[in-house]
PDB file of N, CA and C in Angstrom:
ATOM      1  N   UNK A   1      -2.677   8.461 -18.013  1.00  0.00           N
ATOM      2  CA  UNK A   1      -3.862   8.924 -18.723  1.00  0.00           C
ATOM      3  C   UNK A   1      -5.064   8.887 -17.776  1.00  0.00           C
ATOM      4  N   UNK A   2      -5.628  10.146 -18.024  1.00  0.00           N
ATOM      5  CA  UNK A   2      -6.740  10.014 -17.249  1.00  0.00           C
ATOM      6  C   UNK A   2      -8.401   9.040 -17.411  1.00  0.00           C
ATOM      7  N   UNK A   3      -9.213   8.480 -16.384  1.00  0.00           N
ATOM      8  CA  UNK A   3     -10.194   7.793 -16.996  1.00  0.00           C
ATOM      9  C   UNK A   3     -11.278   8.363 -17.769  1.00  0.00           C
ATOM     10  N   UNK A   4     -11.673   7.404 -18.528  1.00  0.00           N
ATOM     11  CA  UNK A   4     -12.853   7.960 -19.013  1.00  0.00           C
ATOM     12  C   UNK A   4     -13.946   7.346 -18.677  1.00  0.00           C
ATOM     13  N   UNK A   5     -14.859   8.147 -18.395  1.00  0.00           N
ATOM     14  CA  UNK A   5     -16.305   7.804 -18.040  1.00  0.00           C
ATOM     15  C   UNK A   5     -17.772   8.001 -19.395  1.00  0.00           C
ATOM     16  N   UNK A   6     -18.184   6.213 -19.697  1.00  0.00           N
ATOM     17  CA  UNK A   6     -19.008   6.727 -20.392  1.00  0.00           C
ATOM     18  C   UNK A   6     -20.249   7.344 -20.366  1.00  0.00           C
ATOM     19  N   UNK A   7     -20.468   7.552 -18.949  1.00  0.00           N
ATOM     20  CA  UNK A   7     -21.861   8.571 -18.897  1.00  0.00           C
ATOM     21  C   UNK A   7     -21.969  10.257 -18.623  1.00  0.00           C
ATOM     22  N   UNK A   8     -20.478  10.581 -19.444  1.00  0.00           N
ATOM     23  CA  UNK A   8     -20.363  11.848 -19.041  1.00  0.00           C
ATOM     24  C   UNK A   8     -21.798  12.758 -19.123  1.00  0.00           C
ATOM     25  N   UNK A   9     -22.353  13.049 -18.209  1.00  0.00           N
ATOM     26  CA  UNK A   9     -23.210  14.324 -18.407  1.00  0.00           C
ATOM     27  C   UNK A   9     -24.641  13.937 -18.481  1.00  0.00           C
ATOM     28  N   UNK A  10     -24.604  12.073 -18.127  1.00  0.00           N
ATOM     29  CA  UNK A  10     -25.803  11.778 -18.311  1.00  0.00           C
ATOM     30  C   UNK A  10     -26.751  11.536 -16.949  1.00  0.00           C
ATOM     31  N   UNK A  11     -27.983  12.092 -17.502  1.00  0.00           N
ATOM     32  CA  UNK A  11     -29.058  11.972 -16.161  1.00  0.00           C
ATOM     33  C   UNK A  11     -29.101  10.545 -15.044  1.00  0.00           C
ATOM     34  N   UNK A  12     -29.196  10.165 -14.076  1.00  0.00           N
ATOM     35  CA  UNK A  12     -28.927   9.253 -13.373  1.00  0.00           C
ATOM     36  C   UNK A  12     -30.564   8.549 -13.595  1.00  0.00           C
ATOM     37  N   UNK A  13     -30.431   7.492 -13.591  1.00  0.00           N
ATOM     38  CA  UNK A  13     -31.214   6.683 -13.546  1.00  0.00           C
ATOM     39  C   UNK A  13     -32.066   6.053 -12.318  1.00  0.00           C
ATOM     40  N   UNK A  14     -32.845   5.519 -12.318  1.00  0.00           N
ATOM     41  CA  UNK A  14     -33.668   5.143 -10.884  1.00  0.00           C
ATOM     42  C   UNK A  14     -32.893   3.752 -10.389  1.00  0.00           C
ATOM     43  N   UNK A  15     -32.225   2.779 -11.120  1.00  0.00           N
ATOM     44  CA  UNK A  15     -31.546   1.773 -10.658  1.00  0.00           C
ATOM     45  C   UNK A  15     -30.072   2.093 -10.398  1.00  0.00           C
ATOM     46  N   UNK A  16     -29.321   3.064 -10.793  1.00  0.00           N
ATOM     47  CA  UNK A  16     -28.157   3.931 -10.450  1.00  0.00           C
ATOM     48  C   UNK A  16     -28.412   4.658  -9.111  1.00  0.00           C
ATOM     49  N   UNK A  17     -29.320   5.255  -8.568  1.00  0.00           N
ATOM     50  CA  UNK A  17     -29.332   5.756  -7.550  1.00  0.00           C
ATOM     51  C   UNK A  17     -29.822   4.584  -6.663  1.00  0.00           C
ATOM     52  N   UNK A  18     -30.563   3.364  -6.611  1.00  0.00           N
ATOM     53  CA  UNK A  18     -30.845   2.495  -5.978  1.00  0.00           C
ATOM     54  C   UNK A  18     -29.815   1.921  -5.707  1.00  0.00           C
ATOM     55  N   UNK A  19     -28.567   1.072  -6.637  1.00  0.00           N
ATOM     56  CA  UNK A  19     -27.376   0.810  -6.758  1.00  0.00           C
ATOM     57  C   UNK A  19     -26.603   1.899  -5.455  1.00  0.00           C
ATOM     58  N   UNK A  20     -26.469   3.149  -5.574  1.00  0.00           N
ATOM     59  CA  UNK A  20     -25.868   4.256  -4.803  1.00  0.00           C
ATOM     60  C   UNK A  20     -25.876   4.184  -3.589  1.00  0.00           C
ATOM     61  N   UNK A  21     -27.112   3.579  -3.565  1.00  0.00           N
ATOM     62  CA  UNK A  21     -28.139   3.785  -2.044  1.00  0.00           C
ATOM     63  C   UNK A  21     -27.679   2.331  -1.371  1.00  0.00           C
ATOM     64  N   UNK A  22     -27.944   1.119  -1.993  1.00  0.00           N
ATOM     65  CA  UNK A  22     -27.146  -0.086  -1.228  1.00  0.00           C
ATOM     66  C   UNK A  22     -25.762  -0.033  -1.099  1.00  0.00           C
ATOM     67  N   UNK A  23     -24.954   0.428  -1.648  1.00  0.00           N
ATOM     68  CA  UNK A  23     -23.407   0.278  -1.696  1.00  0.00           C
ATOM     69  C   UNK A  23     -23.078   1.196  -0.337  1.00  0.00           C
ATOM     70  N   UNK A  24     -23.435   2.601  -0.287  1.00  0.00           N
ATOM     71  CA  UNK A  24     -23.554   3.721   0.484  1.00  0.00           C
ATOM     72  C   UNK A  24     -23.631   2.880   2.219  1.00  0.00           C
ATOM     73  N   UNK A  25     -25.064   1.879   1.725  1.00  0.00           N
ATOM     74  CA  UNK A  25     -25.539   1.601   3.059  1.00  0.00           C
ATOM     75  C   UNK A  25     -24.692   0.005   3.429  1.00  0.00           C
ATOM     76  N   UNK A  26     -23.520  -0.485   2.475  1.00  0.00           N
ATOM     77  CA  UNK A  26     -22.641  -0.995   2.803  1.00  0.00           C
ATOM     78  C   UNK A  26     -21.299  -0.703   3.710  1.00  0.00           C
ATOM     79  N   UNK A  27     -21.605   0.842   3.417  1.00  0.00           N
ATOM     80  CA  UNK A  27     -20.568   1.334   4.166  1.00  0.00           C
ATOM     81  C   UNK A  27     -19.040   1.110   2.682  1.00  0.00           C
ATOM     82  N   UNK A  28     -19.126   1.891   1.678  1.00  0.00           N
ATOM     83  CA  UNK A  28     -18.195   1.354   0.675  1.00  0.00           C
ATOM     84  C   UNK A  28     -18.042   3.213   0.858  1.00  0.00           C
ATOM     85  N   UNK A  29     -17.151   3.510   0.304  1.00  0.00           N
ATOM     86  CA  UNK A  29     -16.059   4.400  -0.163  1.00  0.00           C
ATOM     87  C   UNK A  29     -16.618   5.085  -1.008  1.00  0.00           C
ATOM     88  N   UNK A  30     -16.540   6.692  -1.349  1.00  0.00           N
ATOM     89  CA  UNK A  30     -16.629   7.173  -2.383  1.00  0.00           C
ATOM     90  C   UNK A  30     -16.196   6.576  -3.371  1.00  0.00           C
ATOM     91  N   UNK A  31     -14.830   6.266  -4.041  1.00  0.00           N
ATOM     92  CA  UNK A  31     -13.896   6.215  -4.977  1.00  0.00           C
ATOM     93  C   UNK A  31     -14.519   4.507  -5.462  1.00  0.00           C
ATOM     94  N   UNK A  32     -14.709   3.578  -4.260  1.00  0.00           N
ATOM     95  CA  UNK A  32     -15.779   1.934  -4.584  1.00  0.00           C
ATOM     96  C   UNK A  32     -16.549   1.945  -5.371  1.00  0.00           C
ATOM     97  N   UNK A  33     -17.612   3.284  -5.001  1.00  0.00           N
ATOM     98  CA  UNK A  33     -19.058   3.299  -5.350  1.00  0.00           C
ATOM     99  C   UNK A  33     -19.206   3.885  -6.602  1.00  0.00           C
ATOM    100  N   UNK A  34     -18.054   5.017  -7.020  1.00  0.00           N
ATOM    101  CA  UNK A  34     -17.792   5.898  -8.556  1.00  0.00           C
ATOM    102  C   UNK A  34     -17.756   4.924  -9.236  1.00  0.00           C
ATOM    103  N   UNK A  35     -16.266   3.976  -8.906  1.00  0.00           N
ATOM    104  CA  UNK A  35     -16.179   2.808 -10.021  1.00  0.00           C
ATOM    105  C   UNK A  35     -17.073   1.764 -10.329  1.00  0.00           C
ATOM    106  N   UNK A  36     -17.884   1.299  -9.334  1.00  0.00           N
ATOM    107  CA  UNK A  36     -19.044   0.094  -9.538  1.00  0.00           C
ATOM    108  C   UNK A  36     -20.232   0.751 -10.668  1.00  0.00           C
ATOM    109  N   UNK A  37     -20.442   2.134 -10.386  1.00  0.00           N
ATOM    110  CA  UNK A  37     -21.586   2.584 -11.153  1.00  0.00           C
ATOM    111  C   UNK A  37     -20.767   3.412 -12.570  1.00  0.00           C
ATOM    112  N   UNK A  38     -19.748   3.588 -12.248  1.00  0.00           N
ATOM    113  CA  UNK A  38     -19.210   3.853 -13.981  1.00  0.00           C
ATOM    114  C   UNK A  38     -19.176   5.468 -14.001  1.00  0.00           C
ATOM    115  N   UNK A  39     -19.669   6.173 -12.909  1.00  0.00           N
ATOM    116  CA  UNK A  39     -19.371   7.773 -12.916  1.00  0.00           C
ATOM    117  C   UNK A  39     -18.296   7.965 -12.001  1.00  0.00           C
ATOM    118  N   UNK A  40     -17.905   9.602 -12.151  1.00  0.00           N
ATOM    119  CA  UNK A  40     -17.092   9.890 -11.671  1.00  0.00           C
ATOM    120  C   UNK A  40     -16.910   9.829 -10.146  1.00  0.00           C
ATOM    121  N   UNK A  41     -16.220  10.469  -9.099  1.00  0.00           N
ATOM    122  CA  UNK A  41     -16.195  10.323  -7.849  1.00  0.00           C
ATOM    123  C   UNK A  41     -17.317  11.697  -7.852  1.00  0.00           C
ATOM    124  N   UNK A  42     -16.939  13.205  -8.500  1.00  0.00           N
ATOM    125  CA  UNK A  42     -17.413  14.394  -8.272  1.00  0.00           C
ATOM    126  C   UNK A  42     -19.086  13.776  -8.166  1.00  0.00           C
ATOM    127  N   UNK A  43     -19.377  13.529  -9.510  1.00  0.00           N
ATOM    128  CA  UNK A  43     -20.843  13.042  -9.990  1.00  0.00           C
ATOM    129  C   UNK A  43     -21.835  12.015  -8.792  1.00  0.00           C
ATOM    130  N   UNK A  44     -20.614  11.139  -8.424  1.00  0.00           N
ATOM    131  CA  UNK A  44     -21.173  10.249  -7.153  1.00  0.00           C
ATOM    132  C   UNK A  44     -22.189  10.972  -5.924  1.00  0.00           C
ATOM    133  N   UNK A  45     -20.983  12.215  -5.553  1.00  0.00           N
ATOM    134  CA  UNK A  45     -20.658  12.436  -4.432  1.00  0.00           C
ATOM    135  C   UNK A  45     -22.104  13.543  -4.663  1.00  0.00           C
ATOM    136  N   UNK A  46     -21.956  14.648  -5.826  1.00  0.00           N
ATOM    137  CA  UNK A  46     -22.918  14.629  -5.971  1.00  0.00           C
ATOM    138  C   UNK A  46     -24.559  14.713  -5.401  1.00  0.00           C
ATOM    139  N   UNK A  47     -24.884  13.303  -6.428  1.00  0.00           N
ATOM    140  CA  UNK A  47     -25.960  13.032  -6.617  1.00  0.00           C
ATOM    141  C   UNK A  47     -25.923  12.375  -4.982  1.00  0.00           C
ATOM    142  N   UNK A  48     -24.877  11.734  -4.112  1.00  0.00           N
ATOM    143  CA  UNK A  48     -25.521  11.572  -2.634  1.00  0.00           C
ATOM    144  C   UNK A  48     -26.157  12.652  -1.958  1.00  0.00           C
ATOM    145  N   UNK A  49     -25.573  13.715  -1.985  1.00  0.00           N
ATOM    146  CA  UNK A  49     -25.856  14.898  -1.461  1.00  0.00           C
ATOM    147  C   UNK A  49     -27.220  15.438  -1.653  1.00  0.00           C
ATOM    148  N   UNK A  50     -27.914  15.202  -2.891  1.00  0.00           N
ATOM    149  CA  UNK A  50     -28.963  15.668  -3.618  1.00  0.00           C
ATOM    150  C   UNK A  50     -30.153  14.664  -2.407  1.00  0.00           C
ATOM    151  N   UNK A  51     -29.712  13.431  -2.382  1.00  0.00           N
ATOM    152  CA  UNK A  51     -30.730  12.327  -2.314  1.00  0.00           C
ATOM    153  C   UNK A  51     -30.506  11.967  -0.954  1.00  0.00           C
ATOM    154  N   UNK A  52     -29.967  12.697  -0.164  1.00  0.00           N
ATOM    155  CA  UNK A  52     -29.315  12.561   1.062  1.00  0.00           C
ATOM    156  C   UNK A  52     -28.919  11.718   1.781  1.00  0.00           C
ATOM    157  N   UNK A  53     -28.022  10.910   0.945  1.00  0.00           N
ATOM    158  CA  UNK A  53     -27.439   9.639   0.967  1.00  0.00           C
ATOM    159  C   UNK A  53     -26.294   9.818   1.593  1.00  0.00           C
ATOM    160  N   UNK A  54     -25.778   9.086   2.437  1.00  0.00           N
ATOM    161  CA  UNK A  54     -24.329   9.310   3.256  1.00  0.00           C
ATOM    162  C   UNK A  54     -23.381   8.420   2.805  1.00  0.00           C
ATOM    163  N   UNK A  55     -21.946   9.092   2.512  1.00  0.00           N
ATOM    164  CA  UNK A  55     -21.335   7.708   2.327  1.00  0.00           C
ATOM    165  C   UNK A  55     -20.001   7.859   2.853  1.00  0.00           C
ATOM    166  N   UNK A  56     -19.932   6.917   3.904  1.00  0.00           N
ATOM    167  CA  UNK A  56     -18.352   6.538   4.401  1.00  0.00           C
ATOM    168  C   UNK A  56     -17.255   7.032   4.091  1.00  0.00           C
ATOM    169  N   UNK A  57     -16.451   8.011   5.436  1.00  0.00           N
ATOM    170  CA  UNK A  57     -15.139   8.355   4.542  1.00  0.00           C
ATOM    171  C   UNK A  57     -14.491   7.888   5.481  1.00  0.00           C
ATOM    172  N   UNK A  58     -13.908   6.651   4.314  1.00  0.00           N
ATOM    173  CA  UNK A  58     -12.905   5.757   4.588  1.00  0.00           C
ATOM    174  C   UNK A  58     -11.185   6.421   4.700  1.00  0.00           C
ATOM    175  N   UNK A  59     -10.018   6.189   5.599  1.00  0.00           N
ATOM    176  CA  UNK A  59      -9.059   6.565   6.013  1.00  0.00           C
ATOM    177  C   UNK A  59      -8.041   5.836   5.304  1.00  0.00           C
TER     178      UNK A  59
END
């Protein structure tokens, strides 16, 4: 079964993208950083892109 996410479709928040922004600058994983904040990987990946946040692609 696939997961469910309860913020489908919802606007990101200023402590969600702050959250984004330390994990990112941990050097954590797309797929780390989806699950810690409760959105998807797409939604993650995303909103880095928007905010020009880089995040680690781990092997």
């Amino acid at each position: 079964m696939a997961e469910q996410f309860t913020k489908h479709r919802q606007p990101w928040k200023a402590d969600e993208v702050a959250k984004l922004r330390v994990l990112a600058g941990k050097g954590k994983g797309l797929k780390e950083i989806a699950k810690a904040l409760n959105r998807s990987e797409e939604s993650t990946k995303e909103r880095a892109k928007i905010d020009g946040i880089g995040i680690a692609k781990l092997r």
